[in-house]
N, C-alpha and C. Protein backbone atom coordinates (compact mmCIF):
# COMPACT_ATOMS: atom_id res chain seq x y z
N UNK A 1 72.64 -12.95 31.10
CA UNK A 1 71.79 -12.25 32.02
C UNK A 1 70.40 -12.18 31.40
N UNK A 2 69.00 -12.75 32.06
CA UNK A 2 67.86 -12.65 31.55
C UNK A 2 67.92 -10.94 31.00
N UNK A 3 66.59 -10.59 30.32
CA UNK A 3 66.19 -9.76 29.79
C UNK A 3 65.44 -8.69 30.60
N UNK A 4 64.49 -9.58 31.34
CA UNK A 4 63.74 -8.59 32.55
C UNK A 4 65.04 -7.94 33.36
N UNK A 5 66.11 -8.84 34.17
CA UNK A 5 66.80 -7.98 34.87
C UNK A 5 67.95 -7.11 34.84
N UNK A 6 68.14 -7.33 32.91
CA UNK A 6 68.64 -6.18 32.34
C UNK A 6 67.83 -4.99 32.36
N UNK A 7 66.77 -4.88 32.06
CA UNK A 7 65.51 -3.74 32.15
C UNK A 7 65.47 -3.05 33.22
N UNK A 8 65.23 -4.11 34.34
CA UNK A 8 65.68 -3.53 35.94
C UNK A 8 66.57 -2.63 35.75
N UNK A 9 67.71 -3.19 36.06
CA UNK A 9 69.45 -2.54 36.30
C UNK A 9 69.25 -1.31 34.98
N UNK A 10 68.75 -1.23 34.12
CA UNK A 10 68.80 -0.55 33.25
C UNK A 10 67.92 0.88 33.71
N UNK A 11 66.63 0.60 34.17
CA UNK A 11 65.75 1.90 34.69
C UNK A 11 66.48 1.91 36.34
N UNK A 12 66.89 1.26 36.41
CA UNK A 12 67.28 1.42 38.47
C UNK A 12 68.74 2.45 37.95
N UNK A 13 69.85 2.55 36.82
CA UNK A 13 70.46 3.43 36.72
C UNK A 13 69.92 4.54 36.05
N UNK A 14 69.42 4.70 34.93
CA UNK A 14 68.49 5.58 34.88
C UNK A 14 67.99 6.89 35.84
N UNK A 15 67.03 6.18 36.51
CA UNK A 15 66.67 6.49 38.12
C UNK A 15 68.11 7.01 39.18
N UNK A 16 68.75 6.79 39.23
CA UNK A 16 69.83 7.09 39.92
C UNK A 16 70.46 8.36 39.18
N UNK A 17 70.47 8.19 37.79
CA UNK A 17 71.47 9.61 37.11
C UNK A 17 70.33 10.38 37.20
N UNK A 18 68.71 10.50 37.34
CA UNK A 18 67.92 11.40 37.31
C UNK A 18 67.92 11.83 38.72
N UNK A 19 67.98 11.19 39.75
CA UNK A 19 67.97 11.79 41.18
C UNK A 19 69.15 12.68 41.19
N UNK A 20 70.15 11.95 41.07
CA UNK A 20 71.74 12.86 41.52
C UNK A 20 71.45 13.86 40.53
N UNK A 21 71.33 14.12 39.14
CA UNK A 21 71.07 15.38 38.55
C UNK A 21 70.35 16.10 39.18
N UNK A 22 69.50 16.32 39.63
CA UNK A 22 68.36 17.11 40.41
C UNK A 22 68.83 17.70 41.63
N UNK A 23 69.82 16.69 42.44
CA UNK A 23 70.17 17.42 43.37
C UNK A 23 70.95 19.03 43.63
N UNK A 24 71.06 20.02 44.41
CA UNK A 24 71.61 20.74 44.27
C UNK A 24 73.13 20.76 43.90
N UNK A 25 74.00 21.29 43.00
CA UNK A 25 75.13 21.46 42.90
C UNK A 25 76.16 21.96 44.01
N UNK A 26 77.13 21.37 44.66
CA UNK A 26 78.35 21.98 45.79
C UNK A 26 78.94 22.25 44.92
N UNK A 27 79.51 23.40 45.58
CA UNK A 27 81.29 23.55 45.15
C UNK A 27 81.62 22.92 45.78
N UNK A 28 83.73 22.63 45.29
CA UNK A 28 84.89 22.36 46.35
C UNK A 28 84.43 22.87 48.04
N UNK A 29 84.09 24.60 47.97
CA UNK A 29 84.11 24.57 48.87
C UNK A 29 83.10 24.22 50.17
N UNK A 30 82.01 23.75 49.25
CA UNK A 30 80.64 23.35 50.48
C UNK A 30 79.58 24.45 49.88
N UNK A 31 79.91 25.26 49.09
CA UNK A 31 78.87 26.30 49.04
C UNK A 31 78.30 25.82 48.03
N UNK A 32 77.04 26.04 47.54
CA UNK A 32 75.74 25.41 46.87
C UNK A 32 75.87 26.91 45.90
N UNK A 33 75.49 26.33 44.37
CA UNK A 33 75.46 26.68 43.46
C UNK A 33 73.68 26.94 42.80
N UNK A 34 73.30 27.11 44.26
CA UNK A 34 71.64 27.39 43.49
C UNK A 34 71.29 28.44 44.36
N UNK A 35 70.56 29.17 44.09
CA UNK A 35 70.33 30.67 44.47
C UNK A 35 69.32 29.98 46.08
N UNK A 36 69.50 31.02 46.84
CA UNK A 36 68.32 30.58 48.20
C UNK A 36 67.14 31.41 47.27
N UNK A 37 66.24 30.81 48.36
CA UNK A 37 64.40 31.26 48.54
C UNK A 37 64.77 32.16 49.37
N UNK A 38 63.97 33.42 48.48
CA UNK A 38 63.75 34.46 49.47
C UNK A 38 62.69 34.24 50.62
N UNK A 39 62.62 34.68 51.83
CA UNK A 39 62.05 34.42 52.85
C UNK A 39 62.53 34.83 54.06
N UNK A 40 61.39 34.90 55.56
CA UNK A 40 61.97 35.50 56.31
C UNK A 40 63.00 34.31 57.29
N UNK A 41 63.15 33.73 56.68
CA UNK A 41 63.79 32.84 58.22
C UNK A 41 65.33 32.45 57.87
N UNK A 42 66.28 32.05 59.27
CA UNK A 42 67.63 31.70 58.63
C UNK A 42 68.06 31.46 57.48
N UNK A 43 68.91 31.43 56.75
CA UNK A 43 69.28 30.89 55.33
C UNK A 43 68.63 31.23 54.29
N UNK A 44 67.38 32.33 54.65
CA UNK A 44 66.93 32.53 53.42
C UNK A 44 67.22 34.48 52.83
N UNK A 45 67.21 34.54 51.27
CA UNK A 45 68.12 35.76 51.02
C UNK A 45 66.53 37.05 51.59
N UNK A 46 67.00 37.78 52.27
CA UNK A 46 66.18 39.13 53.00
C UNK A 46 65.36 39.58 52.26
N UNK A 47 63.79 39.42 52.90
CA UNK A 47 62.77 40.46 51.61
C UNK A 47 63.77 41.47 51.03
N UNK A 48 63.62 42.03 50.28
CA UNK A 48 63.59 43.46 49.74
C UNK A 48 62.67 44.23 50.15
N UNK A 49 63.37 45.44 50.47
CA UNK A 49 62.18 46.18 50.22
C UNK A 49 62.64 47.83 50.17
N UNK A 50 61.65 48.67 50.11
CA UNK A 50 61.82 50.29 50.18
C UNK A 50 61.33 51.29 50.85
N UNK A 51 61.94 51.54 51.88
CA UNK A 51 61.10 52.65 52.82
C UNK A 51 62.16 53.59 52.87
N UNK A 52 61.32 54.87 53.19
CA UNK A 52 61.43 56.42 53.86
C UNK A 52 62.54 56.44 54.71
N UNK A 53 63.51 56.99 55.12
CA UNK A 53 64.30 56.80 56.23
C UNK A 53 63.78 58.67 56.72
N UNK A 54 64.24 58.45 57.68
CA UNK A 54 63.79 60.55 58.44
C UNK A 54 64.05 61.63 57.93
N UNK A 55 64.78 61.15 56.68
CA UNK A 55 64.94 62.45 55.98
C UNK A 55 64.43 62.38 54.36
N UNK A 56 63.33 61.61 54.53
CA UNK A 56 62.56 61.19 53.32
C UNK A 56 63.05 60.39 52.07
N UNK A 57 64.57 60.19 52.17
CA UNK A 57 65.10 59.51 50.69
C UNK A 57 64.87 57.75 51.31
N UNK A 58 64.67 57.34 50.32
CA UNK A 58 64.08 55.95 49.46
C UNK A 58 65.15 54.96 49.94
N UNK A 59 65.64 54.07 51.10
CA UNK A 59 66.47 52.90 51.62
C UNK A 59 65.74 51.76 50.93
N UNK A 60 66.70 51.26 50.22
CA UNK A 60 66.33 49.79 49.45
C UNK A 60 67.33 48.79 49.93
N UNK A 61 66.75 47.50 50.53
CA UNK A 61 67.85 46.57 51.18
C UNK A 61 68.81 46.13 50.27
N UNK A 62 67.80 46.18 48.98
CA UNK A 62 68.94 45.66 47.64
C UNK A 62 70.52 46.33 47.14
N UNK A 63 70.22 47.54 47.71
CA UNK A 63 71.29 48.71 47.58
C UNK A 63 72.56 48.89 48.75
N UNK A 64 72.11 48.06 49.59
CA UNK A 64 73.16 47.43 51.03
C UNK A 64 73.76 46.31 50.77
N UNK A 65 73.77 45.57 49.36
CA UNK A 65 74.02 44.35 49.75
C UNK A 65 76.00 44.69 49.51
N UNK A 66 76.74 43.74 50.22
CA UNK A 66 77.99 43.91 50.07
C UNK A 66 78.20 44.16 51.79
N UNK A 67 77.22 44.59 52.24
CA UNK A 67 77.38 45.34 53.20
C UNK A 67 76.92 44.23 54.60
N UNK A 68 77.31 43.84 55.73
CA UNK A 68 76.41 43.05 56.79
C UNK A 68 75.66 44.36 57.25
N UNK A 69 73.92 43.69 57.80
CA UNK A 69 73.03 44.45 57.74
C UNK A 69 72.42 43.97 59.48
N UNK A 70 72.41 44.78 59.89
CA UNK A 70 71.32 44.29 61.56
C UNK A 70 70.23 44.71 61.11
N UNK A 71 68.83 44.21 61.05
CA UNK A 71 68.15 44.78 60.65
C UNK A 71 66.97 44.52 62.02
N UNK A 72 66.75 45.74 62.59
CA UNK A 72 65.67 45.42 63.97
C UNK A 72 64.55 46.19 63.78
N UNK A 73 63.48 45.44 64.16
CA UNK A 73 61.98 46.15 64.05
C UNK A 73 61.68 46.41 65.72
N UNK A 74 61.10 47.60 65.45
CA UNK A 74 60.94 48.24 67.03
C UNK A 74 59.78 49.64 66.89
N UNK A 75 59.14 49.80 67.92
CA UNK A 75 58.34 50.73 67.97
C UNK A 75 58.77 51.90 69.51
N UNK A 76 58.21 53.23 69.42
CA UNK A 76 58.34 53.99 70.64
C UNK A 76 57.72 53.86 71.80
N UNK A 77 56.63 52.56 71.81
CA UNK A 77 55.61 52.46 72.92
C UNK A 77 56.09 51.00 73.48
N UNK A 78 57.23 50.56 72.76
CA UNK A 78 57.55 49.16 72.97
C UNK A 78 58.56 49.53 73.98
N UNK A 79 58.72 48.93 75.34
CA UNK A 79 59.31 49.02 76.31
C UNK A 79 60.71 48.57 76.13
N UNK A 80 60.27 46.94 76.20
CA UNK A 80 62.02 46.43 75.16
C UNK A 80 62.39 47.02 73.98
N UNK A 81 62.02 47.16 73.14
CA UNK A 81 62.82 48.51 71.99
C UNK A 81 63.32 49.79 72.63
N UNK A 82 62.93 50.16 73.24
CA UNK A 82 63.37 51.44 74.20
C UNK A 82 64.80 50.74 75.27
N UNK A 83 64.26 49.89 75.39
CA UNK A 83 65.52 49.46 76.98
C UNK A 83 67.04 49.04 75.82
N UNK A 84 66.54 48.33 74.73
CA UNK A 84 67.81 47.52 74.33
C UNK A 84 68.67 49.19 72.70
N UNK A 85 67.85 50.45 72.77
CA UNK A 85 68.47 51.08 71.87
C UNK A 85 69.63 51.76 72.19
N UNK A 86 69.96 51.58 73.33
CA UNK A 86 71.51 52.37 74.07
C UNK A 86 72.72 51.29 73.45
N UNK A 87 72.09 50.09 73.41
CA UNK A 87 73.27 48.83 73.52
C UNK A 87 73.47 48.98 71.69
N UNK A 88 72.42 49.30 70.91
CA UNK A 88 72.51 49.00 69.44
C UNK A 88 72.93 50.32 68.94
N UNK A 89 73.00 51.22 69.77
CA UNK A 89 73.87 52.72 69.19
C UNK A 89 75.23 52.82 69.95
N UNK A 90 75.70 52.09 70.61
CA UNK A 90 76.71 51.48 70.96
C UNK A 90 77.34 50.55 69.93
N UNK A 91 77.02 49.69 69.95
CA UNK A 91 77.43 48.81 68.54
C UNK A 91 77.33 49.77 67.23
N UNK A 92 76.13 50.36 67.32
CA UNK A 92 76.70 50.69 65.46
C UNK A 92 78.20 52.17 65.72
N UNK A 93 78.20 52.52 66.73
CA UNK A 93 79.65 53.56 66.48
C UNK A 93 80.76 52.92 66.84
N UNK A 94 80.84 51.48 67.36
CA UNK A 94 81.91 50.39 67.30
C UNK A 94 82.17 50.20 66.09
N UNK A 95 81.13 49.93 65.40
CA UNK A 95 80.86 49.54 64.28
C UNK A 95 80.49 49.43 62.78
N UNK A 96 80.29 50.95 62.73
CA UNK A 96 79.79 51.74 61.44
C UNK A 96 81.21 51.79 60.81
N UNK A 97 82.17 52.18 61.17
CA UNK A 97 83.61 51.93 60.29
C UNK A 97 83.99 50.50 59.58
N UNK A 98 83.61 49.91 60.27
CA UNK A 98 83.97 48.56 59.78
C UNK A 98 82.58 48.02 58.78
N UNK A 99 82.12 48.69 58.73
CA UNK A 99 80.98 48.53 57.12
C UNK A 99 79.80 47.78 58.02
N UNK A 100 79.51 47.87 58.86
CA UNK A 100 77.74 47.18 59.51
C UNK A 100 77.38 48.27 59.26
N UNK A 101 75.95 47.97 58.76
CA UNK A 101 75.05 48.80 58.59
C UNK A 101 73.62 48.52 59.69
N UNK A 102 73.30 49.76 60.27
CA UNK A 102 71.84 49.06 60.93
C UNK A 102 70.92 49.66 60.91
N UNK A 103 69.55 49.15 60.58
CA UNK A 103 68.91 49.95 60.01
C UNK A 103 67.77 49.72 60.94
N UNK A 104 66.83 50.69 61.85
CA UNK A 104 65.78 50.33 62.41
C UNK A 104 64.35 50.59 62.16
N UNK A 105 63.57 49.55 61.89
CA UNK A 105 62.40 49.88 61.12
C UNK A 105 61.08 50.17 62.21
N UNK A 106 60.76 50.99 62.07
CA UNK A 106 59.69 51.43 63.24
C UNK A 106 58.22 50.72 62.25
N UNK A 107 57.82 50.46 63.47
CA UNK A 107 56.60 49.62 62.70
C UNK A 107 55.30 50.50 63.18
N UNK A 108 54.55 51.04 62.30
CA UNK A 108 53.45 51.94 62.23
C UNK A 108 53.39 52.70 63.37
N UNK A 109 54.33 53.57 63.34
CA UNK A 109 53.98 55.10 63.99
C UNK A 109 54.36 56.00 63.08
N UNK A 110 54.60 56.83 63.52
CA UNK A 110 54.14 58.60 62.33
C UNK A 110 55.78 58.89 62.57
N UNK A 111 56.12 59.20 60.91
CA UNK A 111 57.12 60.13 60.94
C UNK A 111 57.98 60.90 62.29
N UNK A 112 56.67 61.48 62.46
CA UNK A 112 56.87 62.83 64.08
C UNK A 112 57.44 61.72 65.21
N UNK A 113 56.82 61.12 65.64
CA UNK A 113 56.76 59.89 66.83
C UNK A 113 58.23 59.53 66.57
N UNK A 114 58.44 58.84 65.44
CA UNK A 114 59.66 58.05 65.68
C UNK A 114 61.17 59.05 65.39
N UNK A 115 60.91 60.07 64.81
CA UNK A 115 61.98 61.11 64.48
C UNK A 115 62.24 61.90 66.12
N UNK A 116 61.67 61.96 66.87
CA UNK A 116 61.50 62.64 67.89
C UNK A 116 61.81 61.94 69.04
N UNK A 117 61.85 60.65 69.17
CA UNK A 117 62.21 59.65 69.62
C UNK A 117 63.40 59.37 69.76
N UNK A 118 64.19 59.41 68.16
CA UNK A 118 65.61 59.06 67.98
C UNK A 118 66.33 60.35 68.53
N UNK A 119 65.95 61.57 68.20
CA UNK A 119 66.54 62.80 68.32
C UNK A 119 66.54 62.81 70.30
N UNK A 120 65.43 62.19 70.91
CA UNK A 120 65.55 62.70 72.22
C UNK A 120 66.84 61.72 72.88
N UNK A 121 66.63 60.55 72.16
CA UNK A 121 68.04 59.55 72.57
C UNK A 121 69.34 59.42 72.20
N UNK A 122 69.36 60.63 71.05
CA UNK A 122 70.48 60.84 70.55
C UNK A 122 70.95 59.31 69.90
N UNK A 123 70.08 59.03 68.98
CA UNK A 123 70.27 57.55 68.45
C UNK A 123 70.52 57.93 66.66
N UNK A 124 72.08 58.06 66.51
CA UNK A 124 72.17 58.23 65.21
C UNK A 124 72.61 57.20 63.91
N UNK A 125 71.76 55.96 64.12
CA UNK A 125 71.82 54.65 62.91
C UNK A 125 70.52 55.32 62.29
N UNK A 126 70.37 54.47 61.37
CA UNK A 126 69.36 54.46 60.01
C UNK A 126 68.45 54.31 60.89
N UNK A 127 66.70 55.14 60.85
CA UNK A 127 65.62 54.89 61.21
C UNK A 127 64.86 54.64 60.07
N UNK A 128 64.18 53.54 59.99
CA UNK A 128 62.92 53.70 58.48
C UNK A 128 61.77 53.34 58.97
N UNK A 129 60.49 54.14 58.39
CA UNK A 129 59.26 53.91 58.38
C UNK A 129 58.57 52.92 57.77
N UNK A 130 57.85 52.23 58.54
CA UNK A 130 57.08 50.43 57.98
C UNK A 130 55.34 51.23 58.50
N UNK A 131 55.10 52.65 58.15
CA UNK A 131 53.80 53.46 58.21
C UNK A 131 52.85 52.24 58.46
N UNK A 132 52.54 51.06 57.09
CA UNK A 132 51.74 51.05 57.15
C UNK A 132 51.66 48.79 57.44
N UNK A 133 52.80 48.83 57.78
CA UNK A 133 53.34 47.01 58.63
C UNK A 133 53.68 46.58 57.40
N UNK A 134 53.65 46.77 56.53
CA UNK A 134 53.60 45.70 55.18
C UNK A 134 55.15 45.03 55.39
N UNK A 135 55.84 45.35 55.12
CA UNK A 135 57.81 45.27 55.46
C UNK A 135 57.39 44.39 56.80
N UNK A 136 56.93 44.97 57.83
CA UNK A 136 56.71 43.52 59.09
C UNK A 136 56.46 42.54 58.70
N UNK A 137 55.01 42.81 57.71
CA UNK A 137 54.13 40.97 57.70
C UNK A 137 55.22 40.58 56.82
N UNK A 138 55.96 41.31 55.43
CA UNK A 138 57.05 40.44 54.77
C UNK A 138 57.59 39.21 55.73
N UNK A 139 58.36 39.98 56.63
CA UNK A 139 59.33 39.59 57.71
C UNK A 139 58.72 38.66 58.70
N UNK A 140 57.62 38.42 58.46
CA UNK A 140 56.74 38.04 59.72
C UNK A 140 56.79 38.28 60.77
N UNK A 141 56.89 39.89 61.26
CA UNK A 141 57.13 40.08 62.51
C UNK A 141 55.84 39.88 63.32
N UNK A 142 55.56 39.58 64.36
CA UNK A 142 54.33 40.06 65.22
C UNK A 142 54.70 40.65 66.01
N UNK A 143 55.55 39.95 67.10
CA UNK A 143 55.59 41.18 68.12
C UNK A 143 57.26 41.69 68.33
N UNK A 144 57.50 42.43 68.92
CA UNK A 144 58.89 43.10 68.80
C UNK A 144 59.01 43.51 69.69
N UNK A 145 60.57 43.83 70.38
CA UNK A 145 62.13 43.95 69.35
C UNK A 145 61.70 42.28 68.28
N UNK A 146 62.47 42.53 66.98
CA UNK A 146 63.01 41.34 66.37
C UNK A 146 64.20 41.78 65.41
N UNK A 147 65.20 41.24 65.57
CA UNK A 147 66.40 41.62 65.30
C UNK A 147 67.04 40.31 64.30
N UNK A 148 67.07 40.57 62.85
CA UNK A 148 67.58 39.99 61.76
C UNK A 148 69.08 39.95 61.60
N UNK A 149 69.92 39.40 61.19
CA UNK A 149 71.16 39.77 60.76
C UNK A 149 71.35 39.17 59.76
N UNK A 150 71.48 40.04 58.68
CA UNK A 150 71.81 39.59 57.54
C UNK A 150 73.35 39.73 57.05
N UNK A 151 74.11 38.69 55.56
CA UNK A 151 75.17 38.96 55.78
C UNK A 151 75.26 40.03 54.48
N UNK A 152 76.59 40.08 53.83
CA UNK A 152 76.75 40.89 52.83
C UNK A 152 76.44 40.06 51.20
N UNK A 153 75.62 39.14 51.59
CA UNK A 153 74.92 38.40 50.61
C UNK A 153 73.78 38.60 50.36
N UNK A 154 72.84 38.88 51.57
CA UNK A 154 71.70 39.22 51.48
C UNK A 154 71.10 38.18 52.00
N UNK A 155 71.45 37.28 53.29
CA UNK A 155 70.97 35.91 53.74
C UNK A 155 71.07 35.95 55.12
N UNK A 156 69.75 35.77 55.02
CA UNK A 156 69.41 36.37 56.56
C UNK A 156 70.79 34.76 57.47
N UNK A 157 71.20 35.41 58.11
CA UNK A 157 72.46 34.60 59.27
C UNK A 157 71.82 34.04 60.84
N UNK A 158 70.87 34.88 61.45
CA UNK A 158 70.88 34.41 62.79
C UNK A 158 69.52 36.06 62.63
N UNK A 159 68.20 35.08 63.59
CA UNK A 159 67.44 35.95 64.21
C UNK A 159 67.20 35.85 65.58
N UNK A 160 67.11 37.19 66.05
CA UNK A 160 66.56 37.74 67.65
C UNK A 160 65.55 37.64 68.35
N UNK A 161 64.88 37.05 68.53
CA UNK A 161 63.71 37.50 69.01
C UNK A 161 63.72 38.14 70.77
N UNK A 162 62.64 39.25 70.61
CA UNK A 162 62.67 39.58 71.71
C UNK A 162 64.39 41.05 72.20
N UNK A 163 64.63 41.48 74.14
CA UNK A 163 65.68 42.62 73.31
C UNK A 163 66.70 41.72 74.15
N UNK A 164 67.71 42.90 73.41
CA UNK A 164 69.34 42.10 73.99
C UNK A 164 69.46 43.06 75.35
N UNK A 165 70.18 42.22 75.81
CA UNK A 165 70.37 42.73 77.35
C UNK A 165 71.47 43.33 77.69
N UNK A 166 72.76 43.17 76.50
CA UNK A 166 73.87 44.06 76.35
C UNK A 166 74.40 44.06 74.85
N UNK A 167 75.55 44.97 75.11
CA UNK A 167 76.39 45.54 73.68
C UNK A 167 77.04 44.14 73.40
N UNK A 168 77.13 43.09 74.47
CA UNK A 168 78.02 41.41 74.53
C UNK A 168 77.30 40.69 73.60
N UNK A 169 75.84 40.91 73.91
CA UNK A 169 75.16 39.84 73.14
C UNK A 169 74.83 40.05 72.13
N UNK A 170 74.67 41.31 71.82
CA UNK A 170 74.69 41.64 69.52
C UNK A 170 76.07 41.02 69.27
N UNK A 171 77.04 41.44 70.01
CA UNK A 171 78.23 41.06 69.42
C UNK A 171 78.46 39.78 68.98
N UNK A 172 77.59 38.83 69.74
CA UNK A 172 77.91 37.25 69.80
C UNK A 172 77.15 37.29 68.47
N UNK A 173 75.94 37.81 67.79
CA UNK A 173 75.56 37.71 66.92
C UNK A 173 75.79 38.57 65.75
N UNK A 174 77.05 39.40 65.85
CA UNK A 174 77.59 39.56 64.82
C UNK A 174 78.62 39.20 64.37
N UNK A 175 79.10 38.30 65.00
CA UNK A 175 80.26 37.03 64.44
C UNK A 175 79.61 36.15 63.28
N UNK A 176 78.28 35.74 62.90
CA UNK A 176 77.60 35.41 62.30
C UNK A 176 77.70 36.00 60.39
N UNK A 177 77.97 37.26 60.60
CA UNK A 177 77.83 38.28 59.57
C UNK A 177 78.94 39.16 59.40
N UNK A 178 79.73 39.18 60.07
CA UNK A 178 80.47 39.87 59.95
C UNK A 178 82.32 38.99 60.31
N UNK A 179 83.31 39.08 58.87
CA UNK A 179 84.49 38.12 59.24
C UNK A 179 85.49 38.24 60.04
């Protein structure tokens, strides 16, 4: 065999054990052995973050994990956040036994506003304060309802945009997150 096209075949395998090394690692079972990018979109593991809930103690997403998480951004002046919160306090007392957690992040209104809000609708899931949007722009919310579901990994599963029109259609999206 000449010399040059030993050299070839020689860097062309080379080249080949350096690509396949690089690639991500599977398991047996299909699952990938490299951590996700945090970020807001499908497949990626859920900002973190830390807000106020109505009775002032400190909700950290990091401290849910284990747990499947709905996580919906909504305000009191938002029409669809108002129409679709009967169907999501429905689901979470289906559902709070069986370990969903849901947590709703009001995006810049006042303490008063959104505590007064939940209390007049008799809406008893997690409320947290995003005072000042920062937790939105994380998430990239702009406009809302937007409804996350994360699983008990911390990876975001399936997003909402816009509200649900019944207790049927969270459900379809908590097959996603929940086994």
């Amino acid at each position: 065999m000449p010399k040059k096209l030993m050299v070839i075949m020689a860097m062309m395998s080379a080249l080949l054990l350096i690509i396949t090394a690089c690639q991500p690692s599977e398991l047996p079972n299909g699952t990938s052995t490299t951590a996700p990018v945090e970020g807001s979109q499908a497949g990626n593991l859920a900002p973190d973050f830390a807000l106020q809930d109505l009775d002032g103690q400190t909700v950290t997403l990091s401290s849910l994990r284990g747990s499947p998480i709905m996580l919906n951004f909504w305000a009191t002046w938002c029409g669809y956040c108002v129409w679709e919160m009967p169907y999501i306090q429905q689901i979470y007392e289906e559902r709070q036994d069986m370990g969903l957690v849901i947590l709703a992040i009001n995006k810049r209104e006042t303490h008063a506003k959104a505590q007064e809000f939940m209390e007049r609708n008799s809406l008893s899931f997690t409320a947290l304060l995003d005072t000042d949007g920062a937790i939105s722009l994380k998430y990239n919310v702009g406009g809302i309802p937007v409804t996350f579901f994360i699983d008990k990994d911390g990876i975001i599963q399936a997003i909402r945009y816009g509200a649900f029109q019944s207790a049927a259609q969270i459900e379809s999206y908590l097959d996603k997150i929940i086994p």
